[in-house]
PDB file of N, CA and C in Angstrom:
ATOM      1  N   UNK A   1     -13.034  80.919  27.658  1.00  0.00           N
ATOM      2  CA  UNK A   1     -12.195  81.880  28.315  1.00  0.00           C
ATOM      3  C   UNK A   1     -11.227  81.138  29.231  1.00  0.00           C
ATOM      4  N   UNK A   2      -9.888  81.385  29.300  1.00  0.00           N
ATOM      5  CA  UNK A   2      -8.914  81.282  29.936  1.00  0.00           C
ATOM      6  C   UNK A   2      -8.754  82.095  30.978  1.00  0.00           C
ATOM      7  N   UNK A   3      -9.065  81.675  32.699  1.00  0.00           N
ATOM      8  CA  UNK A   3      -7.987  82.902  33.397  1.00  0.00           C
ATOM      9  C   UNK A   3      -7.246  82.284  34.190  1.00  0.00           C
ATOM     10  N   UNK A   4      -5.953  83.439  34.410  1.00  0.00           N
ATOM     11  CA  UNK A   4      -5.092  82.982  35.021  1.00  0.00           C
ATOM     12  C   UNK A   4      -5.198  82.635  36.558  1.00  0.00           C
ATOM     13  N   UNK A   5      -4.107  82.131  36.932  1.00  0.00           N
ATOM     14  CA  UNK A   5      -4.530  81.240  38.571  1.00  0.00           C
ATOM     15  C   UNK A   5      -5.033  82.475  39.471  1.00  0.00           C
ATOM     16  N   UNK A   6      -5.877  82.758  40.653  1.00  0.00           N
ATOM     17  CA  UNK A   6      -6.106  83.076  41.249  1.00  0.00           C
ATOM     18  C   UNK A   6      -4.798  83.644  41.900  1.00  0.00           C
ATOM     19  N   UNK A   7      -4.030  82.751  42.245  1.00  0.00           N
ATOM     20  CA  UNK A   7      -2.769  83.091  42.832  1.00  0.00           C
ATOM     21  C   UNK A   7      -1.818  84.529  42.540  1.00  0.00           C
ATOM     22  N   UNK A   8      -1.768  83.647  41.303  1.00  0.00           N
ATOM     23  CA  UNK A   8      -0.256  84.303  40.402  1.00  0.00           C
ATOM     24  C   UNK A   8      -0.572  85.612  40.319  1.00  0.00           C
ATOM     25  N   UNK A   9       0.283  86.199  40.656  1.00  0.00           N
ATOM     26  CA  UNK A   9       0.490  87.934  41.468  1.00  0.00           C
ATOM     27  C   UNK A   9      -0.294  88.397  42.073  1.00  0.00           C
ATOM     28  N   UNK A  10      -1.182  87.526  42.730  1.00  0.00           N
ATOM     29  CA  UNK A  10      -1.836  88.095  43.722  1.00  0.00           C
ATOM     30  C   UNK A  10      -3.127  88.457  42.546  1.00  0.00           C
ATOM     31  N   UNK A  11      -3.379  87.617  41.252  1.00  0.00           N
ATOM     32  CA  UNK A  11      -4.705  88.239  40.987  1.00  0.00           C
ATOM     33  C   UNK A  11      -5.701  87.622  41.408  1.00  0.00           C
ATOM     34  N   UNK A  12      -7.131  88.403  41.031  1.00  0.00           N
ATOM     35  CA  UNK A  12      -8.118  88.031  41.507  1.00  0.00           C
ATOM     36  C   UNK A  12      -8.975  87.989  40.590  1.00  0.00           C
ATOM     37  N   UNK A  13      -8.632  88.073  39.316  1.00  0.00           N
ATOM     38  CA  UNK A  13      -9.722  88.024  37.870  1.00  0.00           C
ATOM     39  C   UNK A  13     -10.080  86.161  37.520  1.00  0.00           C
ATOM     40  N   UNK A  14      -9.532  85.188  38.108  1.00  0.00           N
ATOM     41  CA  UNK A  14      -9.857  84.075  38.007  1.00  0.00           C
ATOM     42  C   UNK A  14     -11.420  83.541  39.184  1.00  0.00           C
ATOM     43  N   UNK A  15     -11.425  84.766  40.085  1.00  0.00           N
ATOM     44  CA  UNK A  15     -12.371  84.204  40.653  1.00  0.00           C
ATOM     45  C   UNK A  15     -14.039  84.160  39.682  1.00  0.00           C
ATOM     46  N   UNK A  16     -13.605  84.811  38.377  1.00  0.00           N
ATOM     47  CA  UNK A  16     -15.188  85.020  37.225  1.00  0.00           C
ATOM     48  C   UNK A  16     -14.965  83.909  36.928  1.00  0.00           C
ATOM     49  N   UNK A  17     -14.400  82.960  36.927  1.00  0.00           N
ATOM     50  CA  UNK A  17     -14.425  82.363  35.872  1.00  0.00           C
ATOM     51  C   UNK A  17     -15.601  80.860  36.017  1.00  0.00           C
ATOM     52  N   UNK A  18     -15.568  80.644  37.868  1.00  0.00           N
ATOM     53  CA  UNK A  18     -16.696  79.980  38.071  1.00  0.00           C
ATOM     54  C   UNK A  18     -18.329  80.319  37.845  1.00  0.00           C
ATOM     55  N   UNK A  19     -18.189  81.357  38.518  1.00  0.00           N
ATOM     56  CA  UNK A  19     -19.783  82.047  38.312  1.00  0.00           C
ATOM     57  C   UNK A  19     -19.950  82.545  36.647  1.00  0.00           C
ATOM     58  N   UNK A  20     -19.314  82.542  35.694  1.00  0.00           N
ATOM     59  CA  UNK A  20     -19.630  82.769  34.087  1.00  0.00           C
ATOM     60  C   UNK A  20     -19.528  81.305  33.447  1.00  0.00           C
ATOM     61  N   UNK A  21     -19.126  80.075  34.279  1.00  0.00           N
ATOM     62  CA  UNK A  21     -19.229  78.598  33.956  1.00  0.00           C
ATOM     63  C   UNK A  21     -20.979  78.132  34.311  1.00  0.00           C
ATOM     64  N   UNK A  22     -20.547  78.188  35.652  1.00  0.00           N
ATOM     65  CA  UNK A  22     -22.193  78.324  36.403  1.00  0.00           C
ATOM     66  C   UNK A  22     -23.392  78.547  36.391  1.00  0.00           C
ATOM     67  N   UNK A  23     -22.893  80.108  36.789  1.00  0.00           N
ATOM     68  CA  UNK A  23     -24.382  80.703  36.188  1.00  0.00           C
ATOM     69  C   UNK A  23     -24.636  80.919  34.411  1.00  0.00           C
ATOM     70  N   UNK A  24     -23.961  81.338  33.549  1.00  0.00           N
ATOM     71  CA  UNK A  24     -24.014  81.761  32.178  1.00  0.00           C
ATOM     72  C   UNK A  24     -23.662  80.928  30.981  1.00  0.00           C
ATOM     73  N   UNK A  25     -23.637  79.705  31.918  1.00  0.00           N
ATOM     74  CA  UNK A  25     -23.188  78.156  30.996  1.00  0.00           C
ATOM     75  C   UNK A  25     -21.942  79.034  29.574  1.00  0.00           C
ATOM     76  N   UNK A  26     -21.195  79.596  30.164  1.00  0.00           N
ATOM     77  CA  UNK A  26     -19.731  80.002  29.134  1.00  0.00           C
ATOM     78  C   UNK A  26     -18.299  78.973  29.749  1.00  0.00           C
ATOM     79  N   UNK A  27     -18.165  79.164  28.600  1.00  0.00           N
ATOM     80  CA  UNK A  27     -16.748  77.959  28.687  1.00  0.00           C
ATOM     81  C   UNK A  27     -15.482  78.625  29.248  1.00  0.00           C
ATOM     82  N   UNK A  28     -15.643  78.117  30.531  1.00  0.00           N
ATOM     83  CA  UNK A  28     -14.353  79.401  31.355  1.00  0.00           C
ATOM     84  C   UNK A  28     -13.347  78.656  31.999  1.00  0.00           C
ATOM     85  N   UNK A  29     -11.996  78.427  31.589  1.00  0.00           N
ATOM     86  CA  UNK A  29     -10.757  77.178  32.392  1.00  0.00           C
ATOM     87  C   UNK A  29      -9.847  78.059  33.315  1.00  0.00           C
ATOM     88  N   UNK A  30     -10.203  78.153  34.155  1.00  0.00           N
ATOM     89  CA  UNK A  30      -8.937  78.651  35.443  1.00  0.00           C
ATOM     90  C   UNK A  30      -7.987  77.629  35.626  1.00  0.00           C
ATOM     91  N   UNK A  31      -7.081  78.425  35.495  1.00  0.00           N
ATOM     92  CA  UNK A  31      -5.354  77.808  35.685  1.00  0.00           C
ATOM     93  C   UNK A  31      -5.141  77.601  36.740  1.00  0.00           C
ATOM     94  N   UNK A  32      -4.845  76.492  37.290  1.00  0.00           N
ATOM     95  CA  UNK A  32      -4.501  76.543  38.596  1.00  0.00           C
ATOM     96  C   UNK A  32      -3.449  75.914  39.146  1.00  0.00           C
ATOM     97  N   UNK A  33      -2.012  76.172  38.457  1.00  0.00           N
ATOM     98  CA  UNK A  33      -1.088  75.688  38.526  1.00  0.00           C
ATOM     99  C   UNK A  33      -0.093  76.884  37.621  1.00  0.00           C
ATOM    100  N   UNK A  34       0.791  76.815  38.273  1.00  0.00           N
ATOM    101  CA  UNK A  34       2.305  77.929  37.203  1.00  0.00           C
ATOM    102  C   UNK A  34       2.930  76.910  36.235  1.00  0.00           C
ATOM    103  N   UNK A  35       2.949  75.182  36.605  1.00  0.00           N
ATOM    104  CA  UNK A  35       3.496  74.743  35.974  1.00  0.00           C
ATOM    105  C   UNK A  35       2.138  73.856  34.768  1.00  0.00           C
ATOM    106  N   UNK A  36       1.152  74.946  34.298  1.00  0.00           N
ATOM    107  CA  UNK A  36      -0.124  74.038  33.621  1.00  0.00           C
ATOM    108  C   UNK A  36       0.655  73.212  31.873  1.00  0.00           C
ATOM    109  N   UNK A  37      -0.447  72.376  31.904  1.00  0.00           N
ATOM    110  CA  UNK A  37      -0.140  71.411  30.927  1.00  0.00           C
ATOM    111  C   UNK A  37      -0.170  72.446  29.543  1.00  0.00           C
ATOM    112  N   UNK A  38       0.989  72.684  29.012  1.00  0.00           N
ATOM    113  CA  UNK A  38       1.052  73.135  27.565  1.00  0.00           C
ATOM    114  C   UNK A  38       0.002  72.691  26.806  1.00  0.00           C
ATOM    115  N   UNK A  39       0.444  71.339  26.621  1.00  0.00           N
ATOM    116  CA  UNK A  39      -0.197  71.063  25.557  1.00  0.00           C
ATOM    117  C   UNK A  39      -1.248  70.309  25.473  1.00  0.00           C
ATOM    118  N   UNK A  40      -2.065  69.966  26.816  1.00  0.00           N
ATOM    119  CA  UNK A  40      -3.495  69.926  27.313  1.00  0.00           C
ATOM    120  C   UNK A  40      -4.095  71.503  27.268  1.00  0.00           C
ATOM    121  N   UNK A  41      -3.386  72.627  27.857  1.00  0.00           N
ATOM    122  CA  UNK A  41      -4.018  73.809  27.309  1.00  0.00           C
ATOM    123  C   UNK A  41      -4.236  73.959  25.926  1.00  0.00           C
ATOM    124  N   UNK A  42      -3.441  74.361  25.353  1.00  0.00           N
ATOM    125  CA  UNK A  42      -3.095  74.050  23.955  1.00  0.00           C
ATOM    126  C   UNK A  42      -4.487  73.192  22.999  1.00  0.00           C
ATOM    127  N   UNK A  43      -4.350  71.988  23.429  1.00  0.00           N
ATOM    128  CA  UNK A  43      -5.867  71.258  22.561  1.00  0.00           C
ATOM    129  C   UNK A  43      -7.108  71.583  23.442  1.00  0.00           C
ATOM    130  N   UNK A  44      -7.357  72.832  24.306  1.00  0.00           N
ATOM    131  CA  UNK A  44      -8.365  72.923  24.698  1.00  0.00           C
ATOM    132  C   UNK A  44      -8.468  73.809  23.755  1.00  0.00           C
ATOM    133  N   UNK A  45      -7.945  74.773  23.723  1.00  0.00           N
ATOM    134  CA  UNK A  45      -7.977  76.144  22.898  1.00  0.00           C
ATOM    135  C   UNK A  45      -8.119  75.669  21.643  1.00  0.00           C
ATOM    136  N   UNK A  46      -7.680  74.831  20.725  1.00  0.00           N
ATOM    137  CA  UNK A  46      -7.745  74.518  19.155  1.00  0.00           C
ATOM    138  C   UNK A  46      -9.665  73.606  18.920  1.00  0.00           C
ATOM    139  N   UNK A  47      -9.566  72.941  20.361  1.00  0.00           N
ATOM    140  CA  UNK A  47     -10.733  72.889  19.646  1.00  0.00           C
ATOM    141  C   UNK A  47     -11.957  73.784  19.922  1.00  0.00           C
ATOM    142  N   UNK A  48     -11.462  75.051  20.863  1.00  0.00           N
ATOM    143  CA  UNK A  48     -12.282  75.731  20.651  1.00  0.00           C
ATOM    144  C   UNK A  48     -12.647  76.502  19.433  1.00  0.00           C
ATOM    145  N   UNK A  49     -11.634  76.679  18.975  1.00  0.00           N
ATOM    146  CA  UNK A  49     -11.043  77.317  18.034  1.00  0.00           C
ATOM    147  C   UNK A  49     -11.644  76.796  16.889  1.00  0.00           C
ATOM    148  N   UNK A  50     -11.401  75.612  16.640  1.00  0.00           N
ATOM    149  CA  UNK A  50     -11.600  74.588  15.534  1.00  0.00           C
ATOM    150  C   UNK A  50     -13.612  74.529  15.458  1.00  0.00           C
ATOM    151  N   UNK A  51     -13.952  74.591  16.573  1.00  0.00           N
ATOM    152  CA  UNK A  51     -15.576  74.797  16.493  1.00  0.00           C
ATOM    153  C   UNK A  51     -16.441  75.682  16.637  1.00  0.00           C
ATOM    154  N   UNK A  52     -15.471  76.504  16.189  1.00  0.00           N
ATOM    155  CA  UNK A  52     -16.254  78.407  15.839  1.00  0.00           C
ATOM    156  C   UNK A  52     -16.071  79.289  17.086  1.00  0.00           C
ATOM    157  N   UNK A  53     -15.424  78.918  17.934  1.00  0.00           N
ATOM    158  CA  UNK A  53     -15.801  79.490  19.432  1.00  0.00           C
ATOM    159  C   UNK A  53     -14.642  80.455  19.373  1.00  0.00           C
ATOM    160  N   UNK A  54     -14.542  81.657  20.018  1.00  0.00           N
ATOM    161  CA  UNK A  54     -13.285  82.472  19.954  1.00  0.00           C
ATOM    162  C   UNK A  54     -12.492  81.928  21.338  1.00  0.00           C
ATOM    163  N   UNK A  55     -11.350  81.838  21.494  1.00  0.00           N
ATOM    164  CA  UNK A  55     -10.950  82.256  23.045  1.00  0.00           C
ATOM    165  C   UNK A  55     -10.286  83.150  23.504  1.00  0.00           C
ATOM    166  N   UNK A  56     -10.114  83.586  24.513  1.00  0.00           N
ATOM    167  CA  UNK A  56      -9.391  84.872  25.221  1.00  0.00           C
ATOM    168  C   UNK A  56      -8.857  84.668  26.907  1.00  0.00           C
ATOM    169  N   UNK A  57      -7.890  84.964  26.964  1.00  0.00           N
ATOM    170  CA  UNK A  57      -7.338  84.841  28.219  1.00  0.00           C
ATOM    171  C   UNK A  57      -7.608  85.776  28.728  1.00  0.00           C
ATOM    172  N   UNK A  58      -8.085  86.088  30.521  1.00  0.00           N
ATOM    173  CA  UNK A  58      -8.307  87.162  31.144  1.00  0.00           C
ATOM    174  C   UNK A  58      -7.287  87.137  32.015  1.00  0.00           C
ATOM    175  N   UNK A  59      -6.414  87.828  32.166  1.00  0.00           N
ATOM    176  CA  UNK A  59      -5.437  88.264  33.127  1.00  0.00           C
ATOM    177  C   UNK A  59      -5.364  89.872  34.243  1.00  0.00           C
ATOM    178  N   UNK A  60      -4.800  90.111  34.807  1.00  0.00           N
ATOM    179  CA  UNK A  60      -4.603  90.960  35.481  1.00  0.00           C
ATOM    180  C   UNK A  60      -3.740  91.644  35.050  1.00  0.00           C
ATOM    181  N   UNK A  61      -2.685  91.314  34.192  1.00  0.00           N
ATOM    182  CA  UNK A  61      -1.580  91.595  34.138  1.00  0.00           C
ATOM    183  C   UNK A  61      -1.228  91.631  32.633  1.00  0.00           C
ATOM    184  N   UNK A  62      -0.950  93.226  32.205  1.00  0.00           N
ATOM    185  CA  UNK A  62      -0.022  93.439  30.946  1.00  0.00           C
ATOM    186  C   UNK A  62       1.626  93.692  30.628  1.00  0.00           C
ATOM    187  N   UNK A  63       2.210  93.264  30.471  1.00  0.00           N
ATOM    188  CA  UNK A  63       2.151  92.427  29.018  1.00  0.00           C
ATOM    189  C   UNK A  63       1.662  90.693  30.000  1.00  0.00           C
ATOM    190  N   UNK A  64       1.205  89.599  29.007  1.00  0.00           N
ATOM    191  CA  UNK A  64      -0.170  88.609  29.642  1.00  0.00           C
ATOM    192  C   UNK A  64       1.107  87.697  30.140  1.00  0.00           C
ATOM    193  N   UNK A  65       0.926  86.818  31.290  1.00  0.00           N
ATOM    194  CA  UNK A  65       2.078  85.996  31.499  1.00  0.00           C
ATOM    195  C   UNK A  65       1.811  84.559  30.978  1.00  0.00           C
ATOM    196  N   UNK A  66       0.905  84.272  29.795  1.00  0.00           N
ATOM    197  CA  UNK A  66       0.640  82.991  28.679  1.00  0.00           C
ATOM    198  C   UNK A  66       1.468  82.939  27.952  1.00  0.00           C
ATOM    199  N   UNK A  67       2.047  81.990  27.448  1.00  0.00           N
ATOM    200  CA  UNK A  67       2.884  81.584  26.328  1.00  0.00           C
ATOM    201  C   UNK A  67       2.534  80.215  25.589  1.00  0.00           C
ATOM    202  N   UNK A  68       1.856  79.946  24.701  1.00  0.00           N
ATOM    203  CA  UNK A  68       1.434  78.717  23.949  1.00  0.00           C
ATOM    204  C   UNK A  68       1.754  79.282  22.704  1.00  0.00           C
ATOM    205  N   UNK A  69       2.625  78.046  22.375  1.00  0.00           N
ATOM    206  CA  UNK A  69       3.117  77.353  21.311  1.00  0.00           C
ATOM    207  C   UNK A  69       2.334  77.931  20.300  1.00  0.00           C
ATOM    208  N   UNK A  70       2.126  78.529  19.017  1.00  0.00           N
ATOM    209  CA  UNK A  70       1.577  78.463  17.956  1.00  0.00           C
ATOM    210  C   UNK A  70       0.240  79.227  17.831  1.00  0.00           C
ATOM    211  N   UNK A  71       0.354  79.646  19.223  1.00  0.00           N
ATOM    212  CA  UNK A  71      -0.901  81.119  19.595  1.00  0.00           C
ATOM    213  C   UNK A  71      -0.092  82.101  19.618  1.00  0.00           C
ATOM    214  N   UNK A  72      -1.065  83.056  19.531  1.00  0.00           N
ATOM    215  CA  UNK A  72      -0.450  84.204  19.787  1.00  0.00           C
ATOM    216  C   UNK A  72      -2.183  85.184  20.553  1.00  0.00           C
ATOM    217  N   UNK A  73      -1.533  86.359  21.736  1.00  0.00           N
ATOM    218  CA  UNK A  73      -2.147  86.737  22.476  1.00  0.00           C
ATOM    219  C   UNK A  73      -2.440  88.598  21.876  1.00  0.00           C
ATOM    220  N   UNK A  74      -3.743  88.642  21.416  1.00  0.00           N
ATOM    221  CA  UNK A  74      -3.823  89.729  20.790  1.00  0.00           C
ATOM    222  C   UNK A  74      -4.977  90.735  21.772  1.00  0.00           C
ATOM    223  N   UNK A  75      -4.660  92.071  22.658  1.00  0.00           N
ATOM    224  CA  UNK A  75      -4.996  92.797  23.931  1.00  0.00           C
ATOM    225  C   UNK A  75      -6.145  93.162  22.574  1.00  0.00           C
ATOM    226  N   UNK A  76      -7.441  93.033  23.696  1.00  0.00           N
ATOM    227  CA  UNK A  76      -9.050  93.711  23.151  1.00  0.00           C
ATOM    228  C   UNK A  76      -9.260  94.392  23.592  1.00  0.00           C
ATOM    229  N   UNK A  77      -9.512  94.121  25.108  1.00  0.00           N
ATOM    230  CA  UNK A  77     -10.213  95.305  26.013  1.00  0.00           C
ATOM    231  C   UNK A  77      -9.360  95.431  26.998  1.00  0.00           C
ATOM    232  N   UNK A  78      -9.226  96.125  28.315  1.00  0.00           N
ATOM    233  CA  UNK A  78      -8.849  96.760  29.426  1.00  0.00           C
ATOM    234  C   UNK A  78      -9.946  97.129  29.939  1.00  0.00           C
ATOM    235  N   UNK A  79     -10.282  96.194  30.855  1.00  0.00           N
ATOM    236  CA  UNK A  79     -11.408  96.710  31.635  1.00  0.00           C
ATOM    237  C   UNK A  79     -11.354  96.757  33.560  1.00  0.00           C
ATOM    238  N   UNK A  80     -11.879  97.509  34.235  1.00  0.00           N
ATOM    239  CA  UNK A  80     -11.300  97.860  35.619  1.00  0.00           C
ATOM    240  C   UNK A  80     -13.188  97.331  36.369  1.00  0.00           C
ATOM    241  N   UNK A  81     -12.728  96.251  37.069  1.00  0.00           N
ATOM    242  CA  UNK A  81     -13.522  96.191  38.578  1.00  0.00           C
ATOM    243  C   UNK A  81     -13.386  96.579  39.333  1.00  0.00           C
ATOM    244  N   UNK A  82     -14.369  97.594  39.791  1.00  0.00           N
ATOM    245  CA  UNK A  82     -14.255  98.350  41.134  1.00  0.00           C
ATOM    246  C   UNK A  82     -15.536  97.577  42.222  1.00  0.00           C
ATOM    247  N   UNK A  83     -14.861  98.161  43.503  1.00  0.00           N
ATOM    248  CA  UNK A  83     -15.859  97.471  44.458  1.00  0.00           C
ATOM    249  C   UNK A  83     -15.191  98.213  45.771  1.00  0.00           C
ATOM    250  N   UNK A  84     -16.140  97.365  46.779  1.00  0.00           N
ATOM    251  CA  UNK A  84     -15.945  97.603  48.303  1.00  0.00           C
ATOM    252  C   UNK A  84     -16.461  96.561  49.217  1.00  0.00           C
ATOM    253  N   UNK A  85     -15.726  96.378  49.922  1.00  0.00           N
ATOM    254  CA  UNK A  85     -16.065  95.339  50.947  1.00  0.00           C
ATOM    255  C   UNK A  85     -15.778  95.978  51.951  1.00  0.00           C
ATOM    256  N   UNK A  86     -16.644  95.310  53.403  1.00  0.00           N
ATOM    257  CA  UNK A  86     -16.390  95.995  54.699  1.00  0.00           C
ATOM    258  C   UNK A  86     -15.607  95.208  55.467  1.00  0.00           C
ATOM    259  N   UNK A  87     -14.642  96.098  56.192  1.00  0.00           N
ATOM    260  CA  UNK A  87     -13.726  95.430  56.752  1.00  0.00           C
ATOM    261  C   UNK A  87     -14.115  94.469  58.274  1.00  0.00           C
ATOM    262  N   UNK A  88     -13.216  93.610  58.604  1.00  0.00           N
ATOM    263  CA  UNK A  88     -13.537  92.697  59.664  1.00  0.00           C
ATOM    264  C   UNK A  88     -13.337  93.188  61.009  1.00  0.00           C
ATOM    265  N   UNK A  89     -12.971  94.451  61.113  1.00  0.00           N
ATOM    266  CA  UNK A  89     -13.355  94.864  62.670  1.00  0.00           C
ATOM    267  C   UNK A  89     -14.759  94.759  63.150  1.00  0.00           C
ATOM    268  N   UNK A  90     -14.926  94.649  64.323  1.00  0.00           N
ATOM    269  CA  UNK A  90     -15.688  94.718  65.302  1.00  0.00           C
ATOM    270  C   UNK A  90     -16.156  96.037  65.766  1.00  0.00           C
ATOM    271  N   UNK A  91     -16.512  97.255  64.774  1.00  0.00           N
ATOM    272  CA  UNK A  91     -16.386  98.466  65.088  1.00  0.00           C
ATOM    273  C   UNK A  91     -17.411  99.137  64.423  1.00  0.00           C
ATOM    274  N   UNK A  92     -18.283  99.898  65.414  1.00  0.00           N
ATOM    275  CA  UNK A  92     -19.724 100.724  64.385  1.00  0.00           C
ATOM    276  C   UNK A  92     -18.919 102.163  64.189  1.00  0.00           C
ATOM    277  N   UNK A  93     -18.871 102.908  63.248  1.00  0.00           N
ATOM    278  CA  UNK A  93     -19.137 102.179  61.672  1.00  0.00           C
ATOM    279  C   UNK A  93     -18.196 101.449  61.692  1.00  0.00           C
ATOM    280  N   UNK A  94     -18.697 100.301  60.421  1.00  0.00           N
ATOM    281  CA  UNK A  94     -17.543  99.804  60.358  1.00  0.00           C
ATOM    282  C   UNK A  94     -16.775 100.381  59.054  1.00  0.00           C
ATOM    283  N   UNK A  95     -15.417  99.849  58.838  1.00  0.00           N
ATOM    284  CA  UNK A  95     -14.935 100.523  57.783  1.00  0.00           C
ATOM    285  C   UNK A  95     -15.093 100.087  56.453  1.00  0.00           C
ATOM    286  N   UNK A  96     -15.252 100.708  55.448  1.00  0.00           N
ATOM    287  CA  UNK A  96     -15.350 100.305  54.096  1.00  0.00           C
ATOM    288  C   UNK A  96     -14.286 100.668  53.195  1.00  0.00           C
ATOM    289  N   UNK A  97     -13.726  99.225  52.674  1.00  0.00           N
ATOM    290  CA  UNK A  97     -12.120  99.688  52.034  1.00  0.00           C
ATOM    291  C   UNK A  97     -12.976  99.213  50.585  1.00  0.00           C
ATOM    292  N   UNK A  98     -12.626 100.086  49.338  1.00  0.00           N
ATOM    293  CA  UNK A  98     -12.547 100.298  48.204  1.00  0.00           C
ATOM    294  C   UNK A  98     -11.429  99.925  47.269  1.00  0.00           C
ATOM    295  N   UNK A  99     -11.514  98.962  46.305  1.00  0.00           N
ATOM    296  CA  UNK A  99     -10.654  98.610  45.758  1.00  0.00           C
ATOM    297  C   UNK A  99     -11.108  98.844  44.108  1.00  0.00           C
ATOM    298  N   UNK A 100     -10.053  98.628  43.268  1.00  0.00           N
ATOM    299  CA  UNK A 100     -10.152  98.636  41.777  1.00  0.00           C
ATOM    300  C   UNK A 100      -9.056  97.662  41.273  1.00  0.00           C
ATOM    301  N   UNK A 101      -9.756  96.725  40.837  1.00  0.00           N
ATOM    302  CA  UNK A 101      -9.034  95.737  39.849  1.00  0.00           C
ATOM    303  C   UNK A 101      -8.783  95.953  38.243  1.00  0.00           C
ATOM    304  N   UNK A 102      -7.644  95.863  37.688  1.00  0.00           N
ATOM    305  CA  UNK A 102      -7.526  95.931  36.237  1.00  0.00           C
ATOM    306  C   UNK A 102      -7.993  94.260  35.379  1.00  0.00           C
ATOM    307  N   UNK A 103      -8.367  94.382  34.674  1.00  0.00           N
ATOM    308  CA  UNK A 103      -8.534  92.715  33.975  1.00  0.00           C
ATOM    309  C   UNK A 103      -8.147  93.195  32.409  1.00  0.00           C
ATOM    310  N   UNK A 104      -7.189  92.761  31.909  1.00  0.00           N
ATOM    311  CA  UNK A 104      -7.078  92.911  30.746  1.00  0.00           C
ATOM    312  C   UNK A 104      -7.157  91.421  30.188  1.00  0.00           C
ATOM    313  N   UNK A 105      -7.926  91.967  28.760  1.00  0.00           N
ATOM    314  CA  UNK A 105      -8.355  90.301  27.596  1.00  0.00           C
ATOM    315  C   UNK A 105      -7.841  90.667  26.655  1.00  0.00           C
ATOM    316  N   UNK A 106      -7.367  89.434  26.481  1.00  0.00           N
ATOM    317  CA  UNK A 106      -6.911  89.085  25.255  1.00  0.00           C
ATOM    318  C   UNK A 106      -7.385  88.150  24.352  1.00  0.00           C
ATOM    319  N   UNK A 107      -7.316  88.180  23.199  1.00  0.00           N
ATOM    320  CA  UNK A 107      -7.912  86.724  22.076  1.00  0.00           C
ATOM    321  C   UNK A 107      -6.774  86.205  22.028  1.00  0.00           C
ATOM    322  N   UNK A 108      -6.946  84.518  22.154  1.00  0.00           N
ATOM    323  CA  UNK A 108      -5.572  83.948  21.859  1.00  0.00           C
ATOM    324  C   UNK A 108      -6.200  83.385  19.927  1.00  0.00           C
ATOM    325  N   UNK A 109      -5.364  83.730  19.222  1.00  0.00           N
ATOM    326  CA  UNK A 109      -5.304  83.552  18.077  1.00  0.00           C
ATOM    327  C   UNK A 109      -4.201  82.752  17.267  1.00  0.00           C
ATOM    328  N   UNK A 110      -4.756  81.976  16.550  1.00  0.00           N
ATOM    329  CA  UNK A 110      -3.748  80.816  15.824  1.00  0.00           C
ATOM    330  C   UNK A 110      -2.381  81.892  15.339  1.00  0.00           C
ATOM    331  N   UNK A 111      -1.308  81.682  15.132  1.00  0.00           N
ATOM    332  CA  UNK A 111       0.033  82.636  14.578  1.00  0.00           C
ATOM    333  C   UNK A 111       1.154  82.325  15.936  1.00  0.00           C
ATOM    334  N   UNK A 112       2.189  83.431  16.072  1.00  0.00           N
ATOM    335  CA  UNK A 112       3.305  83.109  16.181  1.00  0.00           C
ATOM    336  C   UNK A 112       3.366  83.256  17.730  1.00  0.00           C
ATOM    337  N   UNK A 113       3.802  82.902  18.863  1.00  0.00           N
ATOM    338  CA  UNK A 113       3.765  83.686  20.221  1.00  0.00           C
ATOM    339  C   UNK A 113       4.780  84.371  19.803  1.00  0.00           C
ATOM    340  N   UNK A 114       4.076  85.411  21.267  1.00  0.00           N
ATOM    341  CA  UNK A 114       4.780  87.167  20.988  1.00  0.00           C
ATOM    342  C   UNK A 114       5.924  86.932  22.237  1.00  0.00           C
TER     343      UNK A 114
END
């Protein structure tokens, strides 16, 4: 699995990608750069590819902001993280802000970029 930088628009779907390396021994590469190596990405993905393994980029963001050469990015699922964290005041109660994240995946698949 591919996700995109933590950064880039403010997503936050790259933070799985340690704890599904970690804990679930899955093959997960966070980007962590806008300007990442083409074509070091590129031969990560072929030989995943090349040794039965599927890959898929997880992004935040549709249409996906990947572009490699000779892949192409085909949408599977749309899936939404929801949660809540409590906020950092100093205040009983304290407050609880609720959020919902989108993560959309994609398979990157050998063919044409879109």
């Amino acid at each position: 699995m591919v996700f995109e930088a933590v950064w880039a628009q403010d997503s936050r779907v790259g933070h799985f990608a340690a704890p599904l390396w970690s804990i679930y021994d899955k093959d997960a590469l966070l980007i962590s750069t806008d300007n990442a190596d083409e074509k070091a990405l590129s031969m990560a993905v072929a030989q995943w590819l090349d040794s039965g393994k599927k890959a898929y980029f997880i992004s935040q963001s549709n249409p996906a902001p990947l572009f490699l050469k000779g892949y192409e990015l085909v949408p599977v699922a749309e899936e939404k993280w929801r949660s809540s964290t409590i906020t950092e005041r100093l205040a009983f109660p304290p407050r609880v802000g609720e959020f919902e994240i989108p993560f959309y995946i994609y398979q990157i698949a050998k063919g044409d970029s879109l």
